[in-house]
C-alpha atoms as a PDB file:
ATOM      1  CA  UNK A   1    -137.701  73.129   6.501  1.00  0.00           C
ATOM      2  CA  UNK A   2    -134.639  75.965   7.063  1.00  0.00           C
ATOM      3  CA  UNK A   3    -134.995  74.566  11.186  1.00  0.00           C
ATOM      4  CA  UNK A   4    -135.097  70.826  10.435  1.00  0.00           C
ATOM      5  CA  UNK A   5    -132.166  71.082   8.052  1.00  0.00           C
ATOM      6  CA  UNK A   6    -130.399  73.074  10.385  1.00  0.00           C
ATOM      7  CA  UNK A   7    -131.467  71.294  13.210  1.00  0.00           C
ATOM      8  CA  UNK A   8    -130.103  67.888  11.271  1.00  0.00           C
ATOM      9  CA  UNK A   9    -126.171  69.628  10.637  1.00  0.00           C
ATOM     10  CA  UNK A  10    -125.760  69.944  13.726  1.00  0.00           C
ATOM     11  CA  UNK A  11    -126.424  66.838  14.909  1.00  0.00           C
ATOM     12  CA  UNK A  12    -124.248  65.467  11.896  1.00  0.00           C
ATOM     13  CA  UNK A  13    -121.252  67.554  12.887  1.00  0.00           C
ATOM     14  CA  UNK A  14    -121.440  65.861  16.494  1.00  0.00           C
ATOM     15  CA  UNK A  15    -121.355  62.923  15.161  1.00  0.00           C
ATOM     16  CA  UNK A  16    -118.362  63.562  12.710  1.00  0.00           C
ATOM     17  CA  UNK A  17    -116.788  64.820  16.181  1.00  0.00           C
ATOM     18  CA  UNK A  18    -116.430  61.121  17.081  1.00  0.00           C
ATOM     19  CA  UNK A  19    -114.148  60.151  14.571  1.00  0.00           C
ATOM     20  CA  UNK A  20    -111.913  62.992  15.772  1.00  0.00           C
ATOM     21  CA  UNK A  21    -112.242  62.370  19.622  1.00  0.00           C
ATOM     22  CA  UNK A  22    -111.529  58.366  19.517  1.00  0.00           C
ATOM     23  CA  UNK A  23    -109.832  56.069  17.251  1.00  0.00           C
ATOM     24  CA  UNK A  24    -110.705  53.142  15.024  1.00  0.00           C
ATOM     25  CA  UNK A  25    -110.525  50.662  17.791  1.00  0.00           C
ATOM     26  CA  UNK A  26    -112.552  52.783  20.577  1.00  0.00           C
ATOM     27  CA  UNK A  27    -115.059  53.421  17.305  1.00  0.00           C
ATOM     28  CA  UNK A  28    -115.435  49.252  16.992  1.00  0.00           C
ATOM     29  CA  UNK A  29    -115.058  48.513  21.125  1.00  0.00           C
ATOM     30  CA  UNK A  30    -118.780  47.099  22.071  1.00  0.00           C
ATOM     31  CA  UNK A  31    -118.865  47.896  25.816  1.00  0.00           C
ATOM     32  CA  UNK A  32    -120.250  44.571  27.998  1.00  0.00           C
ATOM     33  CA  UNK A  33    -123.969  45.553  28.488  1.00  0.00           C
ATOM     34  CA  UNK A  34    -124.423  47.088  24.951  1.00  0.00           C
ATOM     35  CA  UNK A  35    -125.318  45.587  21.329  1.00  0.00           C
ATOM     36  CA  UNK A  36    -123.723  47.728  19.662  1.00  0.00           C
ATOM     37  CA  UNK A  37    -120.977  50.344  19.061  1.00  0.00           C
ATOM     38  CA  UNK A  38    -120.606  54.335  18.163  1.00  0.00           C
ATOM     39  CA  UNK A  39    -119.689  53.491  14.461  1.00  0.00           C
ATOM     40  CA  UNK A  40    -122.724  51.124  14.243  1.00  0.00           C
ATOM     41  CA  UNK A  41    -124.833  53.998  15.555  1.00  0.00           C
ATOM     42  CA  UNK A  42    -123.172  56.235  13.250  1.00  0.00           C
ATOM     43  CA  UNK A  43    -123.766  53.812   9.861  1.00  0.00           C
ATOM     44  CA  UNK A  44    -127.102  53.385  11.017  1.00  0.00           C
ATOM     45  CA  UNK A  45    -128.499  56.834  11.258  1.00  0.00           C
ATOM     46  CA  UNK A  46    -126.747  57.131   7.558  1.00  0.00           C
ATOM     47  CA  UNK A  47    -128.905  54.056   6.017  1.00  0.00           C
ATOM     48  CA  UNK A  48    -132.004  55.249   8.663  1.00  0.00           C
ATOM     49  CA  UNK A  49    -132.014  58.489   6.719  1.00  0.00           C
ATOM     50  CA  UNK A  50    -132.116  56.918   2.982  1.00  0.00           C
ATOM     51  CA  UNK A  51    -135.196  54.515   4.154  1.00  0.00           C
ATOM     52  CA  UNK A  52    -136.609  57.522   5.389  1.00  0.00           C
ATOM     53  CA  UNK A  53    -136.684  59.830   2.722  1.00  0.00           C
ATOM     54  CA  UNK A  54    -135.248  57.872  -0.194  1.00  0.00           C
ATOM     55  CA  UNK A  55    -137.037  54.670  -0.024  1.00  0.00           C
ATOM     56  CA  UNK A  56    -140.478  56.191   1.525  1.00  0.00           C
ATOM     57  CA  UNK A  57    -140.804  58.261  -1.214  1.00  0.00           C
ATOM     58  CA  UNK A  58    -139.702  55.288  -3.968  1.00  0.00           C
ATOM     59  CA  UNK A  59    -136.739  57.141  -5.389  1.00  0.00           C
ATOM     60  CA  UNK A  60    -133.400  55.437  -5.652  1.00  0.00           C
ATOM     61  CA  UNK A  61    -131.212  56.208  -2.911  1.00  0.00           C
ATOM     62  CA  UNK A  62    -127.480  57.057  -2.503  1.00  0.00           C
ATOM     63  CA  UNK A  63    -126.007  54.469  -0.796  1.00  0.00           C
ATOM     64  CA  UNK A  64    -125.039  50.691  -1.517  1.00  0.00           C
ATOM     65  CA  UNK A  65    -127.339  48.208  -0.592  1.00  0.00           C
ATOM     66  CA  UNK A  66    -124.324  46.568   1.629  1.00  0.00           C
ATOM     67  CA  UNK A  67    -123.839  49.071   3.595  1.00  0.00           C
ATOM     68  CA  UNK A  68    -127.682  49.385   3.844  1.00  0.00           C
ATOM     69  CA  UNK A  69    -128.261  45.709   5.120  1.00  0.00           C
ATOM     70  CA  UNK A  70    -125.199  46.428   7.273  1.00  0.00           C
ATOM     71  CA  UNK A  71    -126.520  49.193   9.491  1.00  0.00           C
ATOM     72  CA  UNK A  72    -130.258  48.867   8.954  1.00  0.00           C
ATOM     73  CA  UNK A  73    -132.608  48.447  12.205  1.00  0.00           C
ATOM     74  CA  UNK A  74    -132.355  45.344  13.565  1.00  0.00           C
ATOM     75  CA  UNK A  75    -128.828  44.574  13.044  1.00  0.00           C
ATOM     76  CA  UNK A  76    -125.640  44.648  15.237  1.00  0.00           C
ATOM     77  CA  UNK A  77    -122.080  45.017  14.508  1.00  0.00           C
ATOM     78  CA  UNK A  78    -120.765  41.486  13.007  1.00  0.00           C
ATOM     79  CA  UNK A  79    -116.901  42.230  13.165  1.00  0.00           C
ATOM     80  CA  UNK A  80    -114.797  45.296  12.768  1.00  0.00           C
ATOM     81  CA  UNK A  81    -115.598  48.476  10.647  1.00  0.00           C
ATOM     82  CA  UNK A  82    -112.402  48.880   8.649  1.00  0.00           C
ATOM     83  CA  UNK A  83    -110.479  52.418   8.321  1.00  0.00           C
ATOM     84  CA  UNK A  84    -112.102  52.577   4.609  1.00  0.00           C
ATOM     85  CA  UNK A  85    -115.388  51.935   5.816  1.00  0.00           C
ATOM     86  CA  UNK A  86    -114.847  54.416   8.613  1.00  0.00           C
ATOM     87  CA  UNK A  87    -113.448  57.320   6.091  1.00  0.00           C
ATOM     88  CA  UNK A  88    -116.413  56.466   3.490  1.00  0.00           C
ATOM     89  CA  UNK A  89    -119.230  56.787   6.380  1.00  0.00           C
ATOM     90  CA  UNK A  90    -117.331  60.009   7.571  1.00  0.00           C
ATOM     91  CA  UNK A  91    -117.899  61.910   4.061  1.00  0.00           C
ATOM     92  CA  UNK A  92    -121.324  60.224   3.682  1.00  0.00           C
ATOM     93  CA  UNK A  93    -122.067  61.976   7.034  1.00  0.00           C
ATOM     94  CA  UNK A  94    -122.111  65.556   5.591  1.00  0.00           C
ATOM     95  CA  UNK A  95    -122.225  64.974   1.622  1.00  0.00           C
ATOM     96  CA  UNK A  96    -125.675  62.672   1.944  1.00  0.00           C
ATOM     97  CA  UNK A  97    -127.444  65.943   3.775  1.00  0.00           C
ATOM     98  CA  UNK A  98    -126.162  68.401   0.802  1.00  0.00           C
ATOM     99  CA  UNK A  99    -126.901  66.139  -1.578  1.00  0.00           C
ATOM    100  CA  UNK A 100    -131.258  65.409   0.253  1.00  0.00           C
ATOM    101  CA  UNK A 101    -131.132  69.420   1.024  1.00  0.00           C
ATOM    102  CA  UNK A 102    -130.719  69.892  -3.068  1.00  0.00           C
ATOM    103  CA  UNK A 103    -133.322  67.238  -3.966  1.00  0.00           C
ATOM    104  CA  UNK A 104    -135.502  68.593  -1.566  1.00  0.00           C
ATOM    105  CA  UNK A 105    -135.727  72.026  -2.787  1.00  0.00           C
ATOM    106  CA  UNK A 106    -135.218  71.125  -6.603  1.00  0.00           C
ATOM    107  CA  UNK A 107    -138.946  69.551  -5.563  1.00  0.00           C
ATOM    108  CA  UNK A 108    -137.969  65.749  -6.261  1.00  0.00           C
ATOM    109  CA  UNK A 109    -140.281  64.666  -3.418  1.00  0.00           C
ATOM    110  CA  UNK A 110    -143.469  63.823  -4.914  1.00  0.00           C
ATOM    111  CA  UNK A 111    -144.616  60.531  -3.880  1.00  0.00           C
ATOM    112  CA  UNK A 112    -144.885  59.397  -0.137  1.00  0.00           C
ATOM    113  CA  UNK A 113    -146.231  56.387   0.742  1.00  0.00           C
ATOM    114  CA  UNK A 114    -146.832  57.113   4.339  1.00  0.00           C
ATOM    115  CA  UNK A 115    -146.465  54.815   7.102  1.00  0.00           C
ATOM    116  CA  UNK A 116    -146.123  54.174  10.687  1.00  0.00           C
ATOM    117  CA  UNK A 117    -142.247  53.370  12.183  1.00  0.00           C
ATOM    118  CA  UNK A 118    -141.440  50.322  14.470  1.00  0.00           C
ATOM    119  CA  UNK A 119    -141.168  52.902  17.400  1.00  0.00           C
ATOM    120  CA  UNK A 120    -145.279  54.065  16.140  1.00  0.00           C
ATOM    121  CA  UNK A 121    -144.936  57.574  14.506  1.00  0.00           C
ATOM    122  CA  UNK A 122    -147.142  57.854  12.078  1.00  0.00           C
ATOM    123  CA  UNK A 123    -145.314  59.658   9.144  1.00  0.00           C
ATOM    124  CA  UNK A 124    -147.837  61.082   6.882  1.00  0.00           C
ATOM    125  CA  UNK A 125    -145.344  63.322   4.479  1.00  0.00           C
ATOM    126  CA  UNK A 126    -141.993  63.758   3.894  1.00  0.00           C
ATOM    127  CA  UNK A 127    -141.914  66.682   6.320  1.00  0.00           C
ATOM    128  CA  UNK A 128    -143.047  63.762   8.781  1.00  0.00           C
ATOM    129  CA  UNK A 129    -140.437  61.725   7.666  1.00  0.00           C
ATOM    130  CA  UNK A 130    -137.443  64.667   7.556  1.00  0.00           C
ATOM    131  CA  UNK A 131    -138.854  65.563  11.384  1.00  0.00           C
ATOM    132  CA  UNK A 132    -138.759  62.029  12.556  1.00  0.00           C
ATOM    133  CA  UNK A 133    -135.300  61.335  11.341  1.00  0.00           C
ATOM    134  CA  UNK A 134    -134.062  64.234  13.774  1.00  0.00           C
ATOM    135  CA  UNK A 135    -135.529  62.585  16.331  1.00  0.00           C
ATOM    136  CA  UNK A 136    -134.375  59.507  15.625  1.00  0.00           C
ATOM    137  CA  UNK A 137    -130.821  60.857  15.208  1.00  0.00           C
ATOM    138  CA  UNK A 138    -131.036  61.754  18.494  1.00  0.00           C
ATOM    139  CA  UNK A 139    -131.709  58.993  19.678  1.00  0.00           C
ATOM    140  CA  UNK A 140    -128.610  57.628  18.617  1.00  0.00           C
ATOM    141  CA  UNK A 141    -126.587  60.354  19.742  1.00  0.00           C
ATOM    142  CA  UNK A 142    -127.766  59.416  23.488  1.00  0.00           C
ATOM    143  CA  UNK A 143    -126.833  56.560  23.288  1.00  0.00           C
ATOM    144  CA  UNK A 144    -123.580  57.231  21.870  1.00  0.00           C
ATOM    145  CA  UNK A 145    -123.261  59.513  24.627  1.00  0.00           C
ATOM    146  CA  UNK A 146    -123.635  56.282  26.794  1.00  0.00           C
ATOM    147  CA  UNK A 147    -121.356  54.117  25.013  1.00  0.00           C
ATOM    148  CA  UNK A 148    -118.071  56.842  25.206  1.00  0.00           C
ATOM    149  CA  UNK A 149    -118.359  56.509  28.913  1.00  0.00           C
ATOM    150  CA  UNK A 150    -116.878  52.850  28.344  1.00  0.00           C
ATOM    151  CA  UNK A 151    -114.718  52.598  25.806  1.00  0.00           C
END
């Protein structure tokens, strides 16, 4: 688990990087051929991560359920995330993997119910479920990496 949590604060810092490289606006800006933006991306692998761990393994998780049915799969950006919003899913970005890292390892874990994700991974434990939400972080970091070409 030391590699997957490192693995995953990485990945967070690049995507804090974005809120330092481009503004609020260039955040919000949907290119034309895209459903979506880089702070979508960036409250969705947020709310991806509590369904994954949090929810999966029926304990409460640390976010509002707003902002869950905001950013959860299947949605798109309906207006314009505010500066607030912004700043809130900045700290959430780094304080929501300190805060999983310390249940993890003070063993709050227990139950899993496992199951199989829309994209068909099969996740079978919460080391499943920690593994695939790197991946799926990644994911959204390409195509973040697509979107900053245009905006």
């Amino acid at each position: 688990m030391k590699a997957t949590f490192k693995i995953w604060k990485t990945s967070r810092k690049l995507y804090s990087a974005y809120f330092d490289k481009y503004t609020l606006e260039q955040l919000n800006r949907i290119p034309t051929g895209f459903s979506n933006n880089l702070i979508w991306n960036i409250g969705h692998v947020i709310v991806a991560h509590q369904g994954l761990i949090y929810k999966t393994s029926e304990l409460p998780w640390h976010i509002s359920d707003e902002l869950f049915n905001q950013y959860k799969s299947g949605t798109k950006p309906t207006g314009n995330t505010s500066r607030e919003e912004a700043d809130q899913l900045r700290e959430l970005l780094t304080s929501l993997i300190e805060t999983t890292q310390k249940d993890f390892y003070d063993g709050i874990f227990v139950t899993f119910n496992e199951r199989t994700t829309g994209t068909g991974f099969h996740l079978g434990s919460i080391s499943d479920a920690f593994e695939f939400n790197n991946y799926h972080e990644a994911l959204h970091l390409g195509s973040m990496m697509n979107i900053r070409k245009f905006v």
